[in-house]
N, C-alpha and C. Protein backbone atom coordinates (compact mmCIF):
# COMPACT_ATOMS: atom_id res chain seq x y z
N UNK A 1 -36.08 10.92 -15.63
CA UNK A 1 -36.20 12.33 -15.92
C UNK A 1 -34.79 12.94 -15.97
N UNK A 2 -34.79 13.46 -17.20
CA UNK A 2 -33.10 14.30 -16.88
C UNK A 2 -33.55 15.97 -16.07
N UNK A 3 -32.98 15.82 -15.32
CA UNK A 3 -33.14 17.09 -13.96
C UNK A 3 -32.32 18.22 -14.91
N UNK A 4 -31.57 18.05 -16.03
CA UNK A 4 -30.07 19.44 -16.65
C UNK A 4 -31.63 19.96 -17.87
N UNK A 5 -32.75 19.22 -17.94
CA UNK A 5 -33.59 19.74 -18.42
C UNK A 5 -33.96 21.05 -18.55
N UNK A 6 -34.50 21.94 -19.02
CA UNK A 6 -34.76 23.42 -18.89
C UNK A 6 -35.96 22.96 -18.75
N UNK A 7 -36.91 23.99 -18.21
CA UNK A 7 -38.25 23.79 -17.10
C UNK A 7 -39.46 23.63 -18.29
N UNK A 8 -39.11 24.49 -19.84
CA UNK A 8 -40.38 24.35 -20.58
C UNK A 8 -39.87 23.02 -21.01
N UNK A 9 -38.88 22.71 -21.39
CA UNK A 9 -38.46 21.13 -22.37
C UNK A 9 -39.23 20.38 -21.42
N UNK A 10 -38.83 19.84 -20.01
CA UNK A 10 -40.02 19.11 -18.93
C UNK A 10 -41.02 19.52 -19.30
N UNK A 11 -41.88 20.26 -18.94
CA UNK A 11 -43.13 20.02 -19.49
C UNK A 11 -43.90 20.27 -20.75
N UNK A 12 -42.37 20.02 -22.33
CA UNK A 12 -42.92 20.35 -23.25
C UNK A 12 -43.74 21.09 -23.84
N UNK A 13 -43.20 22.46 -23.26
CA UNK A 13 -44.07 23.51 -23.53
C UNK A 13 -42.86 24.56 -24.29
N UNK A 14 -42.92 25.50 -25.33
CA UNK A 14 -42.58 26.69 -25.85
C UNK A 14 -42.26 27.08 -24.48
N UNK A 15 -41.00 27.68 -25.00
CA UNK A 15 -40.21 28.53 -24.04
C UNK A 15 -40.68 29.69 -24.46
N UNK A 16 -41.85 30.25 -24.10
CA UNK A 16 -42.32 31.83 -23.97
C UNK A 16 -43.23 32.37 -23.01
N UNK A 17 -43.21 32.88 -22.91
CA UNK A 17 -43.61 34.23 -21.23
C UNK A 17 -45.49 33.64 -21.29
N UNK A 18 -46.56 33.52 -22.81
CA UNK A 18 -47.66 33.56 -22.63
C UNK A 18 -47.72 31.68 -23.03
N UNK A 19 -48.54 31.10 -21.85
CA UNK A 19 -47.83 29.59 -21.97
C UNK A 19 -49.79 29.36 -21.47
N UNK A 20 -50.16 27.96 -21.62
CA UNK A 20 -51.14 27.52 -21.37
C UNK A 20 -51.24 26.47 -20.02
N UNK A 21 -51.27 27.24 -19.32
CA UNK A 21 -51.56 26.90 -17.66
C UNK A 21 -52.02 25.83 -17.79
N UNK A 22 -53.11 25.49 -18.11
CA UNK A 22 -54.05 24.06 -17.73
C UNK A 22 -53.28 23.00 -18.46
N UNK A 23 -52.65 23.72 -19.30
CA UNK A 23 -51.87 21.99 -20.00
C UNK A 23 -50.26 22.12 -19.31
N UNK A 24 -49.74 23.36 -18.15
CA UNK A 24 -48.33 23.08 -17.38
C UNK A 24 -49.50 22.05 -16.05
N UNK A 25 -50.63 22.59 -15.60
CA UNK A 25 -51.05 21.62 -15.27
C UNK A 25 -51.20 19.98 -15.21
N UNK A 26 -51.53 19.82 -16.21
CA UNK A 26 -52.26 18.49 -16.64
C UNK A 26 -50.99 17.69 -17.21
N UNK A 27 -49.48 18.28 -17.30
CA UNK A 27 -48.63 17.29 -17.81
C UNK A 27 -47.33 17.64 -15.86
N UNK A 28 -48.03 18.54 -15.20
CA UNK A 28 -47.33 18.46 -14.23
C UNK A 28 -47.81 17.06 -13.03
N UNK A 29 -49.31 17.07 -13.22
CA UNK A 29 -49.65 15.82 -12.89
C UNK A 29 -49.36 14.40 -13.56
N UNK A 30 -49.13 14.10 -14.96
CA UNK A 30 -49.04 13.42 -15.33
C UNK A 30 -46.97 12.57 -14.68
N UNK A 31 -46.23 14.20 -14.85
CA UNK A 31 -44.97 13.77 -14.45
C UNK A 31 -44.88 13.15 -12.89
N UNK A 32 -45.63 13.90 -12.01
CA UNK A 32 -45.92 13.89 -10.82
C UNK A 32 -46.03 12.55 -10.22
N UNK A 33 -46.81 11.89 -11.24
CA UNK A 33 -47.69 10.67 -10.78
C UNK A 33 -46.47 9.54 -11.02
N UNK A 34 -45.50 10.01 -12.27
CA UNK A 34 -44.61 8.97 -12.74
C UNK A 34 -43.76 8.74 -11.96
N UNK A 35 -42.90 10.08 -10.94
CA UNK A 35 -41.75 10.33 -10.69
C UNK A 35 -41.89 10.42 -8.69
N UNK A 36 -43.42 10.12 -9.00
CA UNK A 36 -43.81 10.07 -7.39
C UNK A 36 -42.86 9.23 -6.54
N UNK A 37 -41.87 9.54 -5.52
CA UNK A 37 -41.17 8.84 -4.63
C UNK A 37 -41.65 7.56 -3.74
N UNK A 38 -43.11 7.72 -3.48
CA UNK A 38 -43.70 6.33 -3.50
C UNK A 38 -44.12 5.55 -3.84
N UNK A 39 -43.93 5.85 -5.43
CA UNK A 39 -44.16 4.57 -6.74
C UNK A 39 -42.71 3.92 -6.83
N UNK A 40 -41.72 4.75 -5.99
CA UNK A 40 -40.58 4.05 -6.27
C UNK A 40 -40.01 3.34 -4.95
N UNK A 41 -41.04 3.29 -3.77
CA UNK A 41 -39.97 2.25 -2.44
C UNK A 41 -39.76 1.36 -2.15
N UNK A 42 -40.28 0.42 -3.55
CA UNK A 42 -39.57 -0.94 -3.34
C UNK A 42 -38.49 -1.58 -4.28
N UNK A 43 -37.92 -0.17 -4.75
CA UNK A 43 -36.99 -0.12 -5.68
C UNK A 43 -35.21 0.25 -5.18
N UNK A 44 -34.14 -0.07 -4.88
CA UNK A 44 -33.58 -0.18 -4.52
C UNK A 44 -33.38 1.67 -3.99
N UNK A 45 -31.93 2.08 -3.27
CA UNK A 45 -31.80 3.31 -2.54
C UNK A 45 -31.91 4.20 -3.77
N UNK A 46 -30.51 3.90 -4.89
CA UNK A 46 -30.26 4.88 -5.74
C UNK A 46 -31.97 5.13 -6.87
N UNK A 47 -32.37 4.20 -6.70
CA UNK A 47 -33.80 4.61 -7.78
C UNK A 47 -34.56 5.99 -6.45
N UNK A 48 -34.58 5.18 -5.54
CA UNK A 48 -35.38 5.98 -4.95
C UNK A 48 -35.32 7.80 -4.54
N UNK A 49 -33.56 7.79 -4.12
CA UNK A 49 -32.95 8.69 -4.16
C UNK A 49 -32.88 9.57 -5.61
N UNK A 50 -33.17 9.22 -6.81
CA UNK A 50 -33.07 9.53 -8.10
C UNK A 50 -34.79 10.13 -8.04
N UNK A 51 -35.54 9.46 -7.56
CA UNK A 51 -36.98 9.93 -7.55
C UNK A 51 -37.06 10.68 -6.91
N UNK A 52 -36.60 10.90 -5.15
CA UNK A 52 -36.88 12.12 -4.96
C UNK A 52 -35.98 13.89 -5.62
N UNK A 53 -35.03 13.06 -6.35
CA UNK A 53 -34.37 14.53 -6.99
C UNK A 53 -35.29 14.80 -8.21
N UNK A 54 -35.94 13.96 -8.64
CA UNK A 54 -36.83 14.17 -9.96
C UNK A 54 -38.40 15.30 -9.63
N UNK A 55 -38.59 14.18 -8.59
CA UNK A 55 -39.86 14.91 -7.57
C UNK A 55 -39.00 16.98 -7.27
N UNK A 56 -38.14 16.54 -7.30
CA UNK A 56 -38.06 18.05 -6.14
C UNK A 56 -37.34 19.05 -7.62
N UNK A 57 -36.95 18.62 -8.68
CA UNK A 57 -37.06 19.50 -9.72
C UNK A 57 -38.56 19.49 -10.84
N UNK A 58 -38.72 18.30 -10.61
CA UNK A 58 -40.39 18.82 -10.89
C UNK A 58 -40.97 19.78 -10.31
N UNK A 59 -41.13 19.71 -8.99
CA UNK A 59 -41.93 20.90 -8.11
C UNK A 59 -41.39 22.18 -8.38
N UNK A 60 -39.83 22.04 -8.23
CA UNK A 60 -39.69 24.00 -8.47
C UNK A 60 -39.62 24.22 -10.10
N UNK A 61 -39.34 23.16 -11.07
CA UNK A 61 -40.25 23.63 -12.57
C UNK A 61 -41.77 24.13 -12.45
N UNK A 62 -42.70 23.42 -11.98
CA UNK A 62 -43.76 24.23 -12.15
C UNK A 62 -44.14 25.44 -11.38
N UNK A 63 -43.48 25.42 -9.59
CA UNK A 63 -43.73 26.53 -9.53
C UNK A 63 -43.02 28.00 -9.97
N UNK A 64 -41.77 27.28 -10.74
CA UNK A 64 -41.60 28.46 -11.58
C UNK A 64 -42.27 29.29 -12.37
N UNK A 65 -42.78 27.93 -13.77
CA UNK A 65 -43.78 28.16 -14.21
C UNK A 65 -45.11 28.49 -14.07
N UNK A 66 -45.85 28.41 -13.39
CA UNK A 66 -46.98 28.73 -13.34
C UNK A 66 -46.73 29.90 -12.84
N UNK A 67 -46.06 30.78 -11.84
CA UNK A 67 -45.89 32.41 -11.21
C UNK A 67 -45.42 33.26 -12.54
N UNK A 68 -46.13 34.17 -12.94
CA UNK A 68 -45.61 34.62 -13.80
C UNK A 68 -44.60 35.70 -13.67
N UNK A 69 -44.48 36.15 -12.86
CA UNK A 69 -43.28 36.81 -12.39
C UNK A 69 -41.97 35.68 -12.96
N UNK A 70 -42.02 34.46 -11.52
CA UNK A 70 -41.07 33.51 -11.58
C UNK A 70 -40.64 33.43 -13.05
N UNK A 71 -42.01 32.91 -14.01
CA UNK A 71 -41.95 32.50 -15.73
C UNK A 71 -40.97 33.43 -16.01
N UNK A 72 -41.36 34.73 -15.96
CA UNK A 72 -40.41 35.87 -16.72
C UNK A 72 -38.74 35.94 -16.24
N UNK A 73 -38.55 35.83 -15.00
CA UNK A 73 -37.42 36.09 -14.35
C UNK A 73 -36.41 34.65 -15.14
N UNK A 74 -37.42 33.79 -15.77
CA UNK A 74 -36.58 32.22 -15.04
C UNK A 74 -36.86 32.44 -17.57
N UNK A 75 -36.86 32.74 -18.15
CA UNK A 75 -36.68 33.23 -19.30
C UNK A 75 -35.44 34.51 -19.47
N UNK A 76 -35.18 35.14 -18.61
CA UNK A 76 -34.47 35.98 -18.80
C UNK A 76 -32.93 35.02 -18.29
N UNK A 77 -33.10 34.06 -17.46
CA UNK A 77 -32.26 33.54 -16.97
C UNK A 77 -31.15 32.92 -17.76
N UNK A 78 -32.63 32.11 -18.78
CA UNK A 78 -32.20 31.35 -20.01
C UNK A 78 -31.63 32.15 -20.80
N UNK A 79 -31.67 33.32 -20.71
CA UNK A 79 -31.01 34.59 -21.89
C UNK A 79 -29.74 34.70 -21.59
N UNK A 80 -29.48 34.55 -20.35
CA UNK A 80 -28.32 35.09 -19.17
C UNK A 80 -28.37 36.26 -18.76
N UNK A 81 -29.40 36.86 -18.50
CA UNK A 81 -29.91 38.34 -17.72
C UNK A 81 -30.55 37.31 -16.30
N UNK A 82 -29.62 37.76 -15.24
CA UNK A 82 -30.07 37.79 -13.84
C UNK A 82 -31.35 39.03 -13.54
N UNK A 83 -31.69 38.47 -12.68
CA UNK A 83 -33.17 39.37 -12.19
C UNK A 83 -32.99 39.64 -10.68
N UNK A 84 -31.92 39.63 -9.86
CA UNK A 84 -31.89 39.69 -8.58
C UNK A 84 -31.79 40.84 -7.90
N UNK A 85 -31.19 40.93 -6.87
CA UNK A 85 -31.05 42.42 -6.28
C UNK A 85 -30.58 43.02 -6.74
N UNK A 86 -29.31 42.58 -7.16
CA UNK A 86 -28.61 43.58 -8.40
C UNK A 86 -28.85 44.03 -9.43
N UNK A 87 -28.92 45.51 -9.23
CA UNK A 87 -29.82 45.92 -10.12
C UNK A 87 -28.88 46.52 -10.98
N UNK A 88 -28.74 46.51 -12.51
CA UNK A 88 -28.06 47.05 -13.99
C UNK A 88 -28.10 48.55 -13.75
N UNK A 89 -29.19 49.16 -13.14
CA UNK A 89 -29.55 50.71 -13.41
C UNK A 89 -30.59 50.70 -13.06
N UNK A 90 -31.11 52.18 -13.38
CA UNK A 90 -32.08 52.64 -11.98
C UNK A 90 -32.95 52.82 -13.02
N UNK A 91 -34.14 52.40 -11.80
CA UNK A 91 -35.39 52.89 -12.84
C UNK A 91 -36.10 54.07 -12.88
N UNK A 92 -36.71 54.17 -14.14
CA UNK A 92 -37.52 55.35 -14.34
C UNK A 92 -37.66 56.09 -13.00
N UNK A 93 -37.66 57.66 -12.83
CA UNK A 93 -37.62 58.19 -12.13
C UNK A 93 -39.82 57.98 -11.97
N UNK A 94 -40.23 58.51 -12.88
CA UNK A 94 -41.57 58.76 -12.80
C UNK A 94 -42.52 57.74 -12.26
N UNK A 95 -41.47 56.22 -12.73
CA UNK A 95 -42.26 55.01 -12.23
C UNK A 95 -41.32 54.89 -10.73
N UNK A 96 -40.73 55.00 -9.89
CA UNK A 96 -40.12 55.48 -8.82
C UNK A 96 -41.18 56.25 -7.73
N UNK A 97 -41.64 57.50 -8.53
CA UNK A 97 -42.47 58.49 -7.80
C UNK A 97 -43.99 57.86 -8.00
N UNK A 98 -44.09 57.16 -8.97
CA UNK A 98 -45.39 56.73 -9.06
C UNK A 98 -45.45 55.34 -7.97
N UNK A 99 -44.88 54.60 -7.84
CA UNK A 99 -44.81 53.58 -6.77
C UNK A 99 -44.95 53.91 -5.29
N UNK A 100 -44.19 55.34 -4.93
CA UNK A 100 -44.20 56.09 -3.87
C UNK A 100 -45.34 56.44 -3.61
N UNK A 101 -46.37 57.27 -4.37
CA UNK A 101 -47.61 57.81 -4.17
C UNK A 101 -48.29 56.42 -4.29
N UNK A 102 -48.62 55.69 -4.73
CA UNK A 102 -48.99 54.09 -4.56
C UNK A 102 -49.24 53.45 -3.23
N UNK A 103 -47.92 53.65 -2.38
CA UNK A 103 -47.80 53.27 -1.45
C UNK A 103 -47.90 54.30 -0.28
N UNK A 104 -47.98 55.45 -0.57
CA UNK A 104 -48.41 56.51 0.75
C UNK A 104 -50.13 56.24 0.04
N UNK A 105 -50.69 56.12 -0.67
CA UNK A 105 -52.19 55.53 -0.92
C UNK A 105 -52.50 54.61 0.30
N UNK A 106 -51.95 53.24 -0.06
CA UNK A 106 -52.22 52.28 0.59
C UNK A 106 -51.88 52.61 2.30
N UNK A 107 -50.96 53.57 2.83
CA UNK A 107 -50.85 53.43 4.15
C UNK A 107 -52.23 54.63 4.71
N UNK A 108 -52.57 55.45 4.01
CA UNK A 108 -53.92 56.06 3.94
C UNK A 108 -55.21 55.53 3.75
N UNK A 109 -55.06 54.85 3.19
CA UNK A 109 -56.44 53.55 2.94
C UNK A 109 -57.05 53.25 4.53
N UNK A 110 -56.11 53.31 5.35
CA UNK A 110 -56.74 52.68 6.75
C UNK A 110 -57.49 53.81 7.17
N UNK A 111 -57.46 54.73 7.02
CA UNK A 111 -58.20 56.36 7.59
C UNK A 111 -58.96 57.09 6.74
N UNK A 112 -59.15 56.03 5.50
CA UNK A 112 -60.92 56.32 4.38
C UNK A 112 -61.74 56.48 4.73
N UNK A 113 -62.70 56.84 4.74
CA UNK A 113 -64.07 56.84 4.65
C UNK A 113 -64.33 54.89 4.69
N UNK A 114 -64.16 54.86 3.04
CA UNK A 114 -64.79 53.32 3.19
C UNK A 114 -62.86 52.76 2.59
N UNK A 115 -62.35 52.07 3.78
CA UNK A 115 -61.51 51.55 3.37
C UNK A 115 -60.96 50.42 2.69
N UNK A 116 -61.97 49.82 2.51
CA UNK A 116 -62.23 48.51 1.31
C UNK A 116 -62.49 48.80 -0.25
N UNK A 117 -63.14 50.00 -0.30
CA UNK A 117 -63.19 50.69 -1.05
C UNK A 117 -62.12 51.25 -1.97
N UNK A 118 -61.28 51.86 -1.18
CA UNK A 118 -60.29 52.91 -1.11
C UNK A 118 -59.02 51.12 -1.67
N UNK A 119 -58.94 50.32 -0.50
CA UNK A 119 -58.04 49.30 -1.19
C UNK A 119 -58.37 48.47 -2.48
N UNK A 120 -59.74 48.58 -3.01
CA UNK A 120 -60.40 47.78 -4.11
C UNK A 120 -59.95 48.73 -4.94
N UNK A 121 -60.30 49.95 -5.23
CA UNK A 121 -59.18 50.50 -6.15
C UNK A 121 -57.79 50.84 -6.43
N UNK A 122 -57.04 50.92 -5.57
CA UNK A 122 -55.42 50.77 -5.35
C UNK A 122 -55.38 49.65 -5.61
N UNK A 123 -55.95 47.93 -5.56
CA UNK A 123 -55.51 46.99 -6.38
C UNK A 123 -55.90 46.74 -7.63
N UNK A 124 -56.86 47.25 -8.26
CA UNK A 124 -57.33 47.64 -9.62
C UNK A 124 -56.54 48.28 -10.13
N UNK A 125 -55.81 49.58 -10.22
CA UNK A 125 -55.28 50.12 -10.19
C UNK A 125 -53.62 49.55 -10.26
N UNK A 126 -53.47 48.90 -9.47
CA UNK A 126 -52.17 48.18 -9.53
C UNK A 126 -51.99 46.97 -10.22
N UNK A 127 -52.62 46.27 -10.64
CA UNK A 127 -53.27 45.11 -11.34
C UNK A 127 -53.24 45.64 -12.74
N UNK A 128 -53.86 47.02 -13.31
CA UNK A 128 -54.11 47.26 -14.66
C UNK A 128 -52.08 47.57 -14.55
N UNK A 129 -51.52 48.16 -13.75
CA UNK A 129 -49.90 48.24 -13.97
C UNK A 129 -49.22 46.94 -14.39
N UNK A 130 -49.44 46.64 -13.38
CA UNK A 130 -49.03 44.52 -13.51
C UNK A 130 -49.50 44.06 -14.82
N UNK A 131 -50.51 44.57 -15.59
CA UNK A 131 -51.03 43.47 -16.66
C UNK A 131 -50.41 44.56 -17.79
N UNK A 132 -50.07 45.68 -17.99
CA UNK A 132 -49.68 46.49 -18.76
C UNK A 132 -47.79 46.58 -18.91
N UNK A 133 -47.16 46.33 -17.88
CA UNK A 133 -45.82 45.92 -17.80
C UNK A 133 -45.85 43.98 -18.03
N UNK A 134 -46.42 43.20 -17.89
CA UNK A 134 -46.38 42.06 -18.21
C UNK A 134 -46.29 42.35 -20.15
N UNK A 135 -46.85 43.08 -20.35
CA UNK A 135 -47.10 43.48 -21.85
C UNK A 135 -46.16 43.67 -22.52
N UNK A 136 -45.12 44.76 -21.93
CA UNK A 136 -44.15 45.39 -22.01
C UNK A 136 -42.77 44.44 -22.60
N UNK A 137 -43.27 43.68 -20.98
CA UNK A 137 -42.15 42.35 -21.01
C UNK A 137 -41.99 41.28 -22.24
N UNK A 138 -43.32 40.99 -22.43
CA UNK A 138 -43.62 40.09 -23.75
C UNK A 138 -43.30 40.76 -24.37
N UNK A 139 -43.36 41.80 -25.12
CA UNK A 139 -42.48 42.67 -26.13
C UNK A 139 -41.69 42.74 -25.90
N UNK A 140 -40.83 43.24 -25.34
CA UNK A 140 -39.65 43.52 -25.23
C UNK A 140 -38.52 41.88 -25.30
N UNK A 141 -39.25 41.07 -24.86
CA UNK A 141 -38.49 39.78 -25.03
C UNK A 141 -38.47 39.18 -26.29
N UNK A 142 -39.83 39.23 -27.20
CA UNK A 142 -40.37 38.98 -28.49
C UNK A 142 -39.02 39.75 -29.25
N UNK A 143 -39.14 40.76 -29.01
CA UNK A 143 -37.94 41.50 -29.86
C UNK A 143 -36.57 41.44 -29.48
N UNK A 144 -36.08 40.10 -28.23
CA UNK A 144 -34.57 40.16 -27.60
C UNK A 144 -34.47 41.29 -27.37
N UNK A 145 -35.06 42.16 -26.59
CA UNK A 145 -34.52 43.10 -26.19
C UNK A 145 -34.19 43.18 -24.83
N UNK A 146 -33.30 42.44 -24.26
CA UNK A 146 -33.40 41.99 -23.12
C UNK A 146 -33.01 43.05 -22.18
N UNK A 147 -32.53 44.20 -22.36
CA UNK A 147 -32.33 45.23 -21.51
C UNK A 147 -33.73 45.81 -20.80
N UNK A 148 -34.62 45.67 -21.80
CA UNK A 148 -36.15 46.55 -21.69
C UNK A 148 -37.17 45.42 -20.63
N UNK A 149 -36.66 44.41 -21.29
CA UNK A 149 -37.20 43.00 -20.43
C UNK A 149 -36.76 43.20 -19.15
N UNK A 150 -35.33 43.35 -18.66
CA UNK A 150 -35.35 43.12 -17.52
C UNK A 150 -35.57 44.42 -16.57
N UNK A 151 -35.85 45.49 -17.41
CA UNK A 151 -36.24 46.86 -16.39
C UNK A 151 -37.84 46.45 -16.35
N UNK A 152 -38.23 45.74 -16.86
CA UNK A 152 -39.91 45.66 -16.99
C UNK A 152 -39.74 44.64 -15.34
N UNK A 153 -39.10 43.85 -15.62
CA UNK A 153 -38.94 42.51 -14.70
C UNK A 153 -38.48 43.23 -12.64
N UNK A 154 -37.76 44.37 -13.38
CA UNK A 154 -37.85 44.98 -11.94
C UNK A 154 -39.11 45.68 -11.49
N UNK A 155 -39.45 46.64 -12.24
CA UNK A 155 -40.65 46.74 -12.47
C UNK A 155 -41.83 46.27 -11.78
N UNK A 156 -42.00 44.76 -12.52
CA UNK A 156 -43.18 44.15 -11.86
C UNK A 156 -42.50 42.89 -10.56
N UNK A 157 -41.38 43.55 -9.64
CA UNK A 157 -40.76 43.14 -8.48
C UNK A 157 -41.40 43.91 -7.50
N UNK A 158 -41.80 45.84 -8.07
CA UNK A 158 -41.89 46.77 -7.35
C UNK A 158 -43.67 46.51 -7.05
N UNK A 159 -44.37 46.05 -8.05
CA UNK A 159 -46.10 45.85 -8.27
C UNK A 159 -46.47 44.86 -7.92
N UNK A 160 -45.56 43.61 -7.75
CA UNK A 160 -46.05 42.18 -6.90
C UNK A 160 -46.01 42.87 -5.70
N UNK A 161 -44.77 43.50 -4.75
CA UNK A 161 -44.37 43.61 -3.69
C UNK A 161 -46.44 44.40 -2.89
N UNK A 162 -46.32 45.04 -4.01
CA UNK A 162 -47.14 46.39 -3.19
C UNK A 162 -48.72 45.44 -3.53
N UNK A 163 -48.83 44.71 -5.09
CA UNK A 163 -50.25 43.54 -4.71
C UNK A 163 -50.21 42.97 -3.31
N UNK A 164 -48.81 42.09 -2.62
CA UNK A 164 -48.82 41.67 -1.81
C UNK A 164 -49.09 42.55 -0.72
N UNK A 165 -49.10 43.83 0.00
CA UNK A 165 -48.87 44.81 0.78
C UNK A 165 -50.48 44.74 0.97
N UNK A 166 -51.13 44.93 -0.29
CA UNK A 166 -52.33 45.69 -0.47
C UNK A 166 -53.28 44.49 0.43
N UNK A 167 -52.81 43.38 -0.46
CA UNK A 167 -53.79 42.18 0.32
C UNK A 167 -53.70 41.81 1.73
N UNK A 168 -52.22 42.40 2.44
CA UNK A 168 -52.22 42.17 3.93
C UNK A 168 -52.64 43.10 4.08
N UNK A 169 -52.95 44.18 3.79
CA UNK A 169 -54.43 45.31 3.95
C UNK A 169 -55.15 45.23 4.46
N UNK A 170 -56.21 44.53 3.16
CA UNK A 170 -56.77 43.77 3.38
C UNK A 170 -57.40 42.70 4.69
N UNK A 171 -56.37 41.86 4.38
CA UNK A 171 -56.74 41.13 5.51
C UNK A 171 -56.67 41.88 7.08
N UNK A 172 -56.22 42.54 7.45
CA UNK A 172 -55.90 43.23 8.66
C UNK A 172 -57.24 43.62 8.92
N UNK A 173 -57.90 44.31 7.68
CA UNK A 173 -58.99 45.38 7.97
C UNK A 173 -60.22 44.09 8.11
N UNK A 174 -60.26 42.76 7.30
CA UNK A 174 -61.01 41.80 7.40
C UNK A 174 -61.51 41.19 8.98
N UNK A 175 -59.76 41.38 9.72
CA UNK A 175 -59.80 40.79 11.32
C UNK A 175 -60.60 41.83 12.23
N UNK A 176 -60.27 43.28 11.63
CA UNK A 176 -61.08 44.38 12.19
C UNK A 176 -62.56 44.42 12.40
N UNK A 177 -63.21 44.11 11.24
CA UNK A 177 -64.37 44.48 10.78
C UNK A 177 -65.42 42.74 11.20
């Protein structure tokens, strides 16, 4: 396996944001099975040592790939637009204030009426954001527009964070009840 590979060339897939899961699947097993470190221990150090570097860029190729966050961030990469803390410029003020009320939602959710309720729509709700900026992103990349791409990409940094928030919610109120 050449490891200087880019993550879609490994699993021979189009380098684009909307990719077919079951087949990064079904050829991540197939590599998996080849490059497995214990198909290789009766093979001298350097094979073996070569397998587990194959094994351990296999693994973070797919879980790049398959997170679609990761997918997007790790495409912009290939562009040479970083996605990290450092941020280019600030975002939208309105999507700013809208994240804020989002999240004074969710710390209110615990003192609902029906608070499962109250969190089943704040992740609906945040989910139709996530699938509507994923949108954004595919456009905006479709057209190299990589400036728009990567404010989308912060974006859906701010809507994973708060999916994740919502679901330890969730669970909290699950241990409660």
């Amino acid at each position: 396996m050449d490891i200087t590979q880019n993550f879609f060339e490994l699993f021979e897939l189009d380098a684009s944001f909307d990719l077919d899961t079951q087949q990064l699947s079904e050829r991540y097993r197939e590599l998996q099975r080849e490059y497995h470190p214990d198909r290789h221990a009766h093979k001298g150090e350097r094979e073996q040592r070569l397998a587990v570097q194959a094994t351990a860029h296999l693994n973070q190729a797919f879980d790049t790939l398959k997170n679609p966050l990761s997918r997007a961030q790790y495409l912009l990469q290939q562009r040479g637009v970083e996605t990290g803390e450092e941020s280019r410029g600030q975002l939208p003020g309105a999507f700013l204030m809208q994240q804020m009320e989002l999240r004074e939602s969710l710390v209110e959710a615990a003192e609902a009426d029906d608070p499962f309720a109250e969190l089943e729509r704040l992740e609906a709700e945040s989910k139709a954001l996530e699938a509507a900026e994923y949108s954004q992103f595919n456009a905006a990349l479709a057209a190299e527009d990589l400036d728009s791409a990567e404010v989308s990409i912060r974006k859906l940094q701010f809507i994973t964070k708060l999916l994740r928030e919502i679901e330890a919610a969730e669970d909290r109120l699950d241990e409660e009840y």
